[in-house]
PDB file of N, CA and C in Angstrom:
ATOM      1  N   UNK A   1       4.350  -3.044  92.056  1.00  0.00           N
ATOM      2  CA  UNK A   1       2.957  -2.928  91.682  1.00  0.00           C
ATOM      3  C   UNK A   1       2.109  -2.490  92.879  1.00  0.00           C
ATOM      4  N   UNK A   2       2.664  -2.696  94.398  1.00  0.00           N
ATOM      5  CA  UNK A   2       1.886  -2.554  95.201  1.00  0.00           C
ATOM      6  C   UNK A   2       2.136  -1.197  95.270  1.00  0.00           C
ATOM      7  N   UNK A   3       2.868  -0.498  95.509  1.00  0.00           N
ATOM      8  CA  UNK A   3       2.906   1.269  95.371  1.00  0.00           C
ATOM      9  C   UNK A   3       2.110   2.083  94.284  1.00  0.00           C
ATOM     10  N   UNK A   4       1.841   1.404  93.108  1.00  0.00           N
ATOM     11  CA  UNK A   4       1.064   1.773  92.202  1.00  0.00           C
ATOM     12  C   UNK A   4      -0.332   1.589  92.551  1.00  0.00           C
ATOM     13  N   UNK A   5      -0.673   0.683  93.169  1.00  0.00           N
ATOM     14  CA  UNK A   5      -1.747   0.232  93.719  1.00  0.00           C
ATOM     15  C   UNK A   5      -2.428   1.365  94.891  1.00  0.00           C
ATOM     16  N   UNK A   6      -1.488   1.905  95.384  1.00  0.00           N
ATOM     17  CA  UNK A   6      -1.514   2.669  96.571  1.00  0.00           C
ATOM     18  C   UNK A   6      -2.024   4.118  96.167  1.00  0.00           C
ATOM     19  N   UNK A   7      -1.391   4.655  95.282  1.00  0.00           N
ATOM     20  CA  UNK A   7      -1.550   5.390  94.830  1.00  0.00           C
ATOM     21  C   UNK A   7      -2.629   5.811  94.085  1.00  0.00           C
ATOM     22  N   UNK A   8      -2.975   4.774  93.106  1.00  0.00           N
ATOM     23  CA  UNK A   8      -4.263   4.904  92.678  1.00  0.00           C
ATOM     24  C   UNK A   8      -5.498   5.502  93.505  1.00  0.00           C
ATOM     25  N   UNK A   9      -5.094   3.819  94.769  1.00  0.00           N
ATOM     26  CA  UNK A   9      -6.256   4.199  96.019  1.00  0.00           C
ATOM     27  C   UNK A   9      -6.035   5.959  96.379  1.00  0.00           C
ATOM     28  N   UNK A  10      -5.026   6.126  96.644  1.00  0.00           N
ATOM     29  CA  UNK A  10      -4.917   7.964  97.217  1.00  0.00           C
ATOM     30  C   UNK A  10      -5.341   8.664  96.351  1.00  0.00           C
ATOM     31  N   UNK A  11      -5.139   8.501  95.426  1.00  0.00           N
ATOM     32  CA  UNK A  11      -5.847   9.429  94.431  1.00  0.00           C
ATOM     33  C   UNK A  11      -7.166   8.892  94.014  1.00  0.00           C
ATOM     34  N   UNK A  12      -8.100   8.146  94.353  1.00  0.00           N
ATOM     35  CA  UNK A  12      -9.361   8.187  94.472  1.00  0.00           C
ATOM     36  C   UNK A  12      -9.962   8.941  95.596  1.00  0.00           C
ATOM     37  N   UNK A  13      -9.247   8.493  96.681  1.00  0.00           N
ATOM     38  CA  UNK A  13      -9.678   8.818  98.547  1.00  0.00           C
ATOM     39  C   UNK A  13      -9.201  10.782  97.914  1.00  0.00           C
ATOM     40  N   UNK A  14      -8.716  11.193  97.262  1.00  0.00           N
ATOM     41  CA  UNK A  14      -8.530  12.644  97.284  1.00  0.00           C
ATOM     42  C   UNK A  14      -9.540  12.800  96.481  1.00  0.00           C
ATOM     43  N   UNK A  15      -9.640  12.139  95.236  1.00  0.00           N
ATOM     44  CA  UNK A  15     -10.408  12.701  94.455  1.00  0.00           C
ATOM     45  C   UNK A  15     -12.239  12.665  94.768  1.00  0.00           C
ATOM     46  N   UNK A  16     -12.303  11.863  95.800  1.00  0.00           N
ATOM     47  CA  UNK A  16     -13.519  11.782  96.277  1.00  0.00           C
ATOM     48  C   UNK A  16     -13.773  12.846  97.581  1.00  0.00           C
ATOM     49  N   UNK A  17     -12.862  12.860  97.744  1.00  0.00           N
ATOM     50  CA  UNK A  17     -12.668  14.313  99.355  1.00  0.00           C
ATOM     51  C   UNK A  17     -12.900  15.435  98.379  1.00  0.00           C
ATOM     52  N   UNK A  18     -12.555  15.600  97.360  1.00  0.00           N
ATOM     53  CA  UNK A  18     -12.601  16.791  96.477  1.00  0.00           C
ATOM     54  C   UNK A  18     -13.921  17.476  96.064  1.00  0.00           C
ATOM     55  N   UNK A  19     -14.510  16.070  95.584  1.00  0.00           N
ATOM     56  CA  UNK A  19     -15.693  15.691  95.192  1.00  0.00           C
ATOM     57  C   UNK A  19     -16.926  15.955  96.331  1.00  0.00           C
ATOM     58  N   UNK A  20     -16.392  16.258  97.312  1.00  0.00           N
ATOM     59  CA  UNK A  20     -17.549  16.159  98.665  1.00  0.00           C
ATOM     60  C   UNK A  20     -17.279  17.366  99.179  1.00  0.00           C
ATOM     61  N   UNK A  21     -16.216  17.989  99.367  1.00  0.00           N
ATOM     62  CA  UNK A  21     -16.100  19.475  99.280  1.00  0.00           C
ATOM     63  C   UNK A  21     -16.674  20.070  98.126  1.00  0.00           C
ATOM     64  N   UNK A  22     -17.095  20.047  96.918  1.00  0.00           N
ATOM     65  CA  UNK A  22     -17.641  20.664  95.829  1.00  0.00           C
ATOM     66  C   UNK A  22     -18.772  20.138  96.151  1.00  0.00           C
ATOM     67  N   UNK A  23     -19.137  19.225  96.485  1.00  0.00           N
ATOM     68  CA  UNK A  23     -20.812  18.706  96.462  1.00  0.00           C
ATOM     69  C   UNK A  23     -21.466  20.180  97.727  1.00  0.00           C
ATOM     70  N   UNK A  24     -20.306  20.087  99.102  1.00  0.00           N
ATOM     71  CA  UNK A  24     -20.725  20.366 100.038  1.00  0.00           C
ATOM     72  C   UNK A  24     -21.017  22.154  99.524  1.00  0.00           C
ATOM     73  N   UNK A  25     -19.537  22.916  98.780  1.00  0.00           N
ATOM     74  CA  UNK A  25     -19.771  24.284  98.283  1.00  0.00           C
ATOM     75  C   UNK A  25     -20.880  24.432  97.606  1.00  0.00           C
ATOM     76  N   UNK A  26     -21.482  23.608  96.497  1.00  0.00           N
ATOM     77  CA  UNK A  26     -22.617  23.818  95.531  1.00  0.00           C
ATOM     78  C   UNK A  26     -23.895  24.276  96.560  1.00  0.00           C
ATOM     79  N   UNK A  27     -24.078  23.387  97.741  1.00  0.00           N
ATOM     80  CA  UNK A  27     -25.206  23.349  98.284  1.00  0.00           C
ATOM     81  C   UNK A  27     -25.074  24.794  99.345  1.00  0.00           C
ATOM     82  N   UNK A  28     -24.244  24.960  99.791  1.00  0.00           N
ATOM     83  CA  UNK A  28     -24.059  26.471 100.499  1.00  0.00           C
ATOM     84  C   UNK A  28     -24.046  26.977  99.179  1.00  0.00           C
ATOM     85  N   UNK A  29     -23.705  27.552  98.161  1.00  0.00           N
ATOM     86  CA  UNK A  29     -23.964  28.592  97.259  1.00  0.00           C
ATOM     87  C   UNK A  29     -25.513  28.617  97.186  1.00  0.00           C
ATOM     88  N   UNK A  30     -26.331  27.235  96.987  1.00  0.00           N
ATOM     89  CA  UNK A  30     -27.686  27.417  96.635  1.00  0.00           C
ATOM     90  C   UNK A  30     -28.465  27.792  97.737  1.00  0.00           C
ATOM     91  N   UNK A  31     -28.299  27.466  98.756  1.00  0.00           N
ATOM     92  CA  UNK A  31     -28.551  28.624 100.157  1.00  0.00           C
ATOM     93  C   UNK A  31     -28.856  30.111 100.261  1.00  0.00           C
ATOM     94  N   UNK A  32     -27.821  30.346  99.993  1.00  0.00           N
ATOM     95  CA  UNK A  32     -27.217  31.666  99.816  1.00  0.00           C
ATOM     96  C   UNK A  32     -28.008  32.503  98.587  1.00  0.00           C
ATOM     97  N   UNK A  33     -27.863  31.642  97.809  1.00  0.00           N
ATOM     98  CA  UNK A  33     -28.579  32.298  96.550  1.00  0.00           C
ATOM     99  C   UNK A  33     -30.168  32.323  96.886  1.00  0.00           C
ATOM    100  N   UNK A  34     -30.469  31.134  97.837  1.00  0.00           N
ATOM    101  CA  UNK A  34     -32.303  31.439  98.061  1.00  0.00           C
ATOM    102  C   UNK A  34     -32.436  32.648  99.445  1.00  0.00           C
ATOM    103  N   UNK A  35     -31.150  33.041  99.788  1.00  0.00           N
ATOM    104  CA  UNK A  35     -31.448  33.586 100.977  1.00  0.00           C
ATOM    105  C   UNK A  35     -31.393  35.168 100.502  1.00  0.00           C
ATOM    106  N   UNK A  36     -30.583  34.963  99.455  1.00  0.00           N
ATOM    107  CA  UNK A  36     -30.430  36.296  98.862  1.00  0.00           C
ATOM    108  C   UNK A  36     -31.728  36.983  98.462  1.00  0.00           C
ATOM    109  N   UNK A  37     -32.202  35.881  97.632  1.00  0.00           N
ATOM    110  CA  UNK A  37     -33.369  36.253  96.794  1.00  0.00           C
ATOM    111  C   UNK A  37     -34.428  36.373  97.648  1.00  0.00           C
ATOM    112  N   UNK A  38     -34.427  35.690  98.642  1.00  0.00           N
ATOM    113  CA  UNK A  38     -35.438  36.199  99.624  1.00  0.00           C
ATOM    114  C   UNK A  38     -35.666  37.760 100.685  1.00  0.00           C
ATOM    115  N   UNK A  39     -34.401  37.941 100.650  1.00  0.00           N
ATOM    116  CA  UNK A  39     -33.554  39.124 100.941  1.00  0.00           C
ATOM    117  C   UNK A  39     -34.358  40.448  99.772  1.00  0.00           C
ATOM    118  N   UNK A  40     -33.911  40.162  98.805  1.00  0.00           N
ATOM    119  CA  UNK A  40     -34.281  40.533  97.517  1.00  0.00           C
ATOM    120  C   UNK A  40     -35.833  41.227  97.871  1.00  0.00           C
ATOM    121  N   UNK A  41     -36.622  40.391  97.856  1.00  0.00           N
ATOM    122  CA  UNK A  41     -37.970  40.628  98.091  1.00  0.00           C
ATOM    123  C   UNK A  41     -38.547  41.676  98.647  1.00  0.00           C
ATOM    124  N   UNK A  42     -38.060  41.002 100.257  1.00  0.00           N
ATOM    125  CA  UNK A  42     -38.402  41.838 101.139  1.00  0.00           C
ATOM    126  C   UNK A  42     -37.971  43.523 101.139  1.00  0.00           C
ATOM    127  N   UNK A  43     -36.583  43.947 100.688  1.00  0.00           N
ATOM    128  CA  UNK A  43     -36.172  45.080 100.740  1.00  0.00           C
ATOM    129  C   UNK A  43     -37.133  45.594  99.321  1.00  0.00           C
ATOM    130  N   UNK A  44     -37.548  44.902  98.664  1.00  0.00           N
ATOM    131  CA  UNK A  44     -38.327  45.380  97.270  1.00  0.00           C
ATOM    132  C   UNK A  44     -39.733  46.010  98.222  1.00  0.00           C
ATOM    133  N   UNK A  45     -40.584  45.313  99.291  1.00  0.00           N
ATOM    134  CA  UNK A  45     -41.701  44.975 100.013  1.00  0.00           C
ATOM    135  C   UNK A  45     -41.513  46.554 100.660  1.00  0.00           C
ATOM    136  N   UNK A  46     -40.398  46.197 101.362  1.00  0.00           N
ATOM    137  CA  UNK A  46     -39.880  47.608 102.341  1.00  0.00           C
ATOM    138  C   UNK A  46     -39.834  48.865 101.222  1.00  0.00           C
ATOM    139  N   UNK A  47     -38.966  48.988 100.193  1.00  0.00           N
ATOM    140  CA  UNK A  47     -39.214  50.102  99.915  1.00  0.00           C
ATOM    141  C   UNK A  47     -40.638  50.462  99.410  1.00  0.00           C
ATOM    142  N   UNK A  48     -40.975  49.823  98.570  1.00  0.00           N
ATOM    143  CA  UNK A  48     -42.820  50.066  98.175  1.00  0.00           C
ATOM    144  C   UNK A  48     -43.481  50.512  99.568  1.00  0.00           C
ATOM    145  N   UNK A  49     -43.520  49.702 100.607  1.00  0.00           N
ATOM    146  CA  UNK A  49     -44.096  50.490 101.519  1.00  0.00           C
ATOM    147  C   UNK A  49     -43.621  51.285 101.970  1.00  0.00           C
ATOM    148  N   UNK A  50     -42.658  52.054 101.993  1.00  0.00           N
ATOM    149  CA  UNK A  50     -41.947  53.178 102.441  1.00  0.00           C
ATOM    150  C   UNK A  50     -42.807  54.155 101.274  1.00  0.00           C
ATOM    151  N   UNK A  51     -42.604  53.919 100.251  1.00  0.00           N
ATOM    152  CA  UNK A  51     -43.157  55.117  99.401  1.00  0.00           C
ATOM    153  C   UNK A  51     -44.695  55.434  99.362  1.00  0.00           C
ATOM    154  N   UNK A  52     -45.126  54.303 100.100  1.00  0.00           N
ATOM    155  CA  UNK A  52     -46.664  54.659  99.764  1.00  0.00           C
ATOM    156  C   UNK A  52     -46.644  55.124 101.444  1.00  0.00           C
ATOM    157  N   UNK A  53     -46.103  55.380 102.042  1.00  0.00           N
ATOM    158  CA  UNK A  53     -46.083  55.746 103.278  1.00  0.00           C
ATOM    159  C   UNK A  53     -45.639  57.145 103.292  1.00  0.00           C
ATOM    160  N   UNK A  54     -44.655  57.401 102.892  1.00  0.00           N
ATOM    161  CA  UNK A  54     -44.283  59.075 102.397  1.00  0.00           C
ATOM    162  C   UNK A  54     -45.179  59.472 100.943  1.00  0.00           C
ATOM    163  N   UNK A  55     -46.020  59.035 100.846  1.00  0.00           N
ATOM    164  CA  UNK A  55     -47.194  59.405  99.585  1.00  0.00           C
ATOM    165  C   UNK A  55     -48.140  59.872 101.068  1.00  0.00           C
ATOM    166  N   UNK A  56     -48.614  58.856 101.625  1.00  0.00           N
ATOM    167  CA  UNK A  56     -49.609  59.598 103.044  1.00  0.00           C
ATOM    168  C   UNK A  56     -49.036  60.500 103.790  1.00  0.00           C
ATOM    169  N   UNK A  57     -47.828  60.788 104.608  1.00  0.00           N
ATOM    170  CA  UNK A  57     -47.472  61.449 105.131  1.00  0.00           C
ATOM    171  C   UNK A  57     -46.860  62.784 104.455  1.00  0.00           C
ATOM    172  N   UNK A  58     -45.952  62.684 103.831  1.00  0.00           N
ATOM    173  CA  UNK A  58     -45.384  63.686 102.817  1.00  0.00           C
ATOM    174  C   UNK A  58     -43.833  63.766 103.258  1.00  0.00           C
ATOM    175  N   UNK A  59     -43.299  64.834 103.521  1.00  0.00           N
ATOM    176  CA  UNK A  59     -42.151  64.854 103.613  1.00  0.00           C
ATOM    177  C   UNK A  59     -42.015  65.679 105.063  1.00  0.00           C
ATOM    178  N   UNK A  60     -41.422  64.853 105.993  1.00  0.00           N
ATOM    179  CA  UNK A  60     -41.808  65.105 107.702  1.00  0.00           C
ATOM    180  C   UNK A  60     -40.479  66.215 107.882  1.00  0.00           C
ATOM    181  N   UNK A  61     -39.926  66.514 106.927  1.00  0.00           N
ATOM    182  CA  UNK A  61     -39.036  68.148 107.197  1.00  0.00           C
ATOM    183  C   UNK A  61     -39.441  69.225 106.421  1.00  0.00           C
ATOM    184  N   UNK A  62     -40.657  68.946 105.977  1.00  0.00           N
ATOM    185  CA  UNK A  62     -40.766  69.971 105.367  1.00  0.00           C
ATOM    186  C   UNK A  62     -41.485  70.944 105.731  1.00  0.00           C
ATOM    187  N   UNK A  63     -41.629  72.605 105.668  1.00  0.00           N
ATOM    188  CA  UNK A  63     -42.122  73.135 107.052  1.00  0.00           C
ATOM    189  C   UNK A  63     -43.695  73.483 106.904  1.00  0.00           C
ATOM    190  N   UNK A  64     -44.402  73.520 107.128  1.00  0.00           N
ATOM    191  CA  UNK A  64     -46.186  73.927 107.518  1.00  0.00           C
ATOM    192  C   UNK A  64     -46.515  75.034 107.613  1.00  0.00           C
ATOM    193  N   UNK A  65     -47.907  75.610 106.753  1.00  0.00           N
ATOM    194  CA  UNK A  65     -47.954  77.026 107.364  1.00  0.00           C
ATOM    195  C   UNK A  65     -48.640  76.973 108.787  1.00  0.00           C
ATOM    196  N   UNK A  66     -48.672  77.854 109.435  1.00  0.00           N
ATOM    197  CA  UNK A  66     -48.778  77.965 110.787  1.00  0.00           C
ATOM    198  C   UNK A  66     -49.997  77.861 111.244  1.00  0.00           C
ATOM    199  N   UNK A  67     -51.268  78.108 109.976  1.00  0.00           N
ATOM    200  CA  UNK A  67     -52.444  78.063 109.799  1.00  0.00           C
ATOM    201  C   UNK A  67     -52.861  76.545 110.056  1.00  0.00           C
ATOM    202  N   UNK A  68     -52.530  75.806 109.272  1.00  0.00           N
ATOM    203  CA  UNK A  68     -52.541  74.421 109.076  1.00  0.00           C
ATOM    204  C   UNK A  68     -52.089  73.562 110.297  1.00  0.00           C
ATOM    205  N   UNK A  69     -51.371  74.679 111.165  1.00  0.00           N
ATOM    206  CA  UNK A  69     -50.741  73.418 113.062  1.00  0.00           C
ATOM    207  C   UNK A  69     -51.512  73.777 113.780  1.00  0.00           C
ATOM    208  N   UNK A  70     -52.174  72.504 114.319  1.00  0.00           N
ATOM    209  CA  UNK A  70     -52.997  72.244 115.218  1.00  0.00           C
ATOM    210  C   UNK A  70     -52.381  72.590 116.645  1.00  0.00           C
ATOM    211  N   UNK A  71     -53.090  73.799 117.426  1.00  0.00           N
ATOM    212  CA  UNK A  71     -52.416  74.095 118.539  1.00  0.00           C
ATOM    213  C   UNK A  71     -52.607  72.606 119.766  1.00  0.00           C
ATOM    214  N   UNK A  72     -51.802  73.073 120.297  1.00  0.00           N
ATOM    215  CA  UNK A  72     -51.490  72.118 121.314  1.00  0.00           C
ATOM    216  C   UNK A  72     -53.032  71.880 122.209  1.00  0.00           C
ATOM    217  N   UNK A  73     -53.444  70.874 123.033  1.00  0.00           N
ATOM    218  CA  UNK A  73     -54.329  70.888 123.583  1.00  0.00           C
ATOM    219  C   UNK A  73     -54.628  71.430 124.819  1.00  0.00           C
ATOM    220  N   UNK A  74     -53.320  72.260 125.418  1.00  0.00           N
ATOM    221  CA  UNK A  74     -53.859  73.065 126.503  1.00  0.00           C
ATOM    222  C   UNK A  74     -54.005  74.360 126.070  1.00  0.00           C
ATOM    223  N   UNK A  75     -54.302  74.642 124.998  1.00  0.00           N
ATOM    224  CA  UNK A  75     -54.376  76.342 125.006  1.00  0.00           C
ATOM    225  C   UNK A  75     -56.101  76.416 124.605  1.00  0.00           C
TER     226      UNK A  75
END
């Protein structure tokens, strides 16, 4: 009976180690998931301002008539 006894105990002491590794994974996933989403945001933030930024500027390869370039300031 005492080996049965033993056992039980080990298989609580595992099943509670188990239990604390899953407690411990849940809480890093929910991390992750707020870090993501925060992540999320910002690249949403970044591109919007990127586009309203190439809305002011336009497209910086694209070529100019020659009329429109401001000569340099020593001439």
């Amino acid at each position: 009976m005492a080996g049965t006894t033993r056992r039980g105990c080990a298989q609580k002491d595992r099943i509670q180690g188990l239990e604390e590794k899953i407690a411990w994974l849940e809480g890093q996933c929910d991390e992750q998931g707020q870090e993501i989403s925060a992540l999320q945001r910002e690249l949403s933030e970044l591109k919007q301002n990127f586009r309203m930024l190439w809305q002011k500027v336009g497209d910086p390869y694209a070529t100019r008539d020659e009329k429109d370039e401001v000569p340099p300031p020593h001439y």
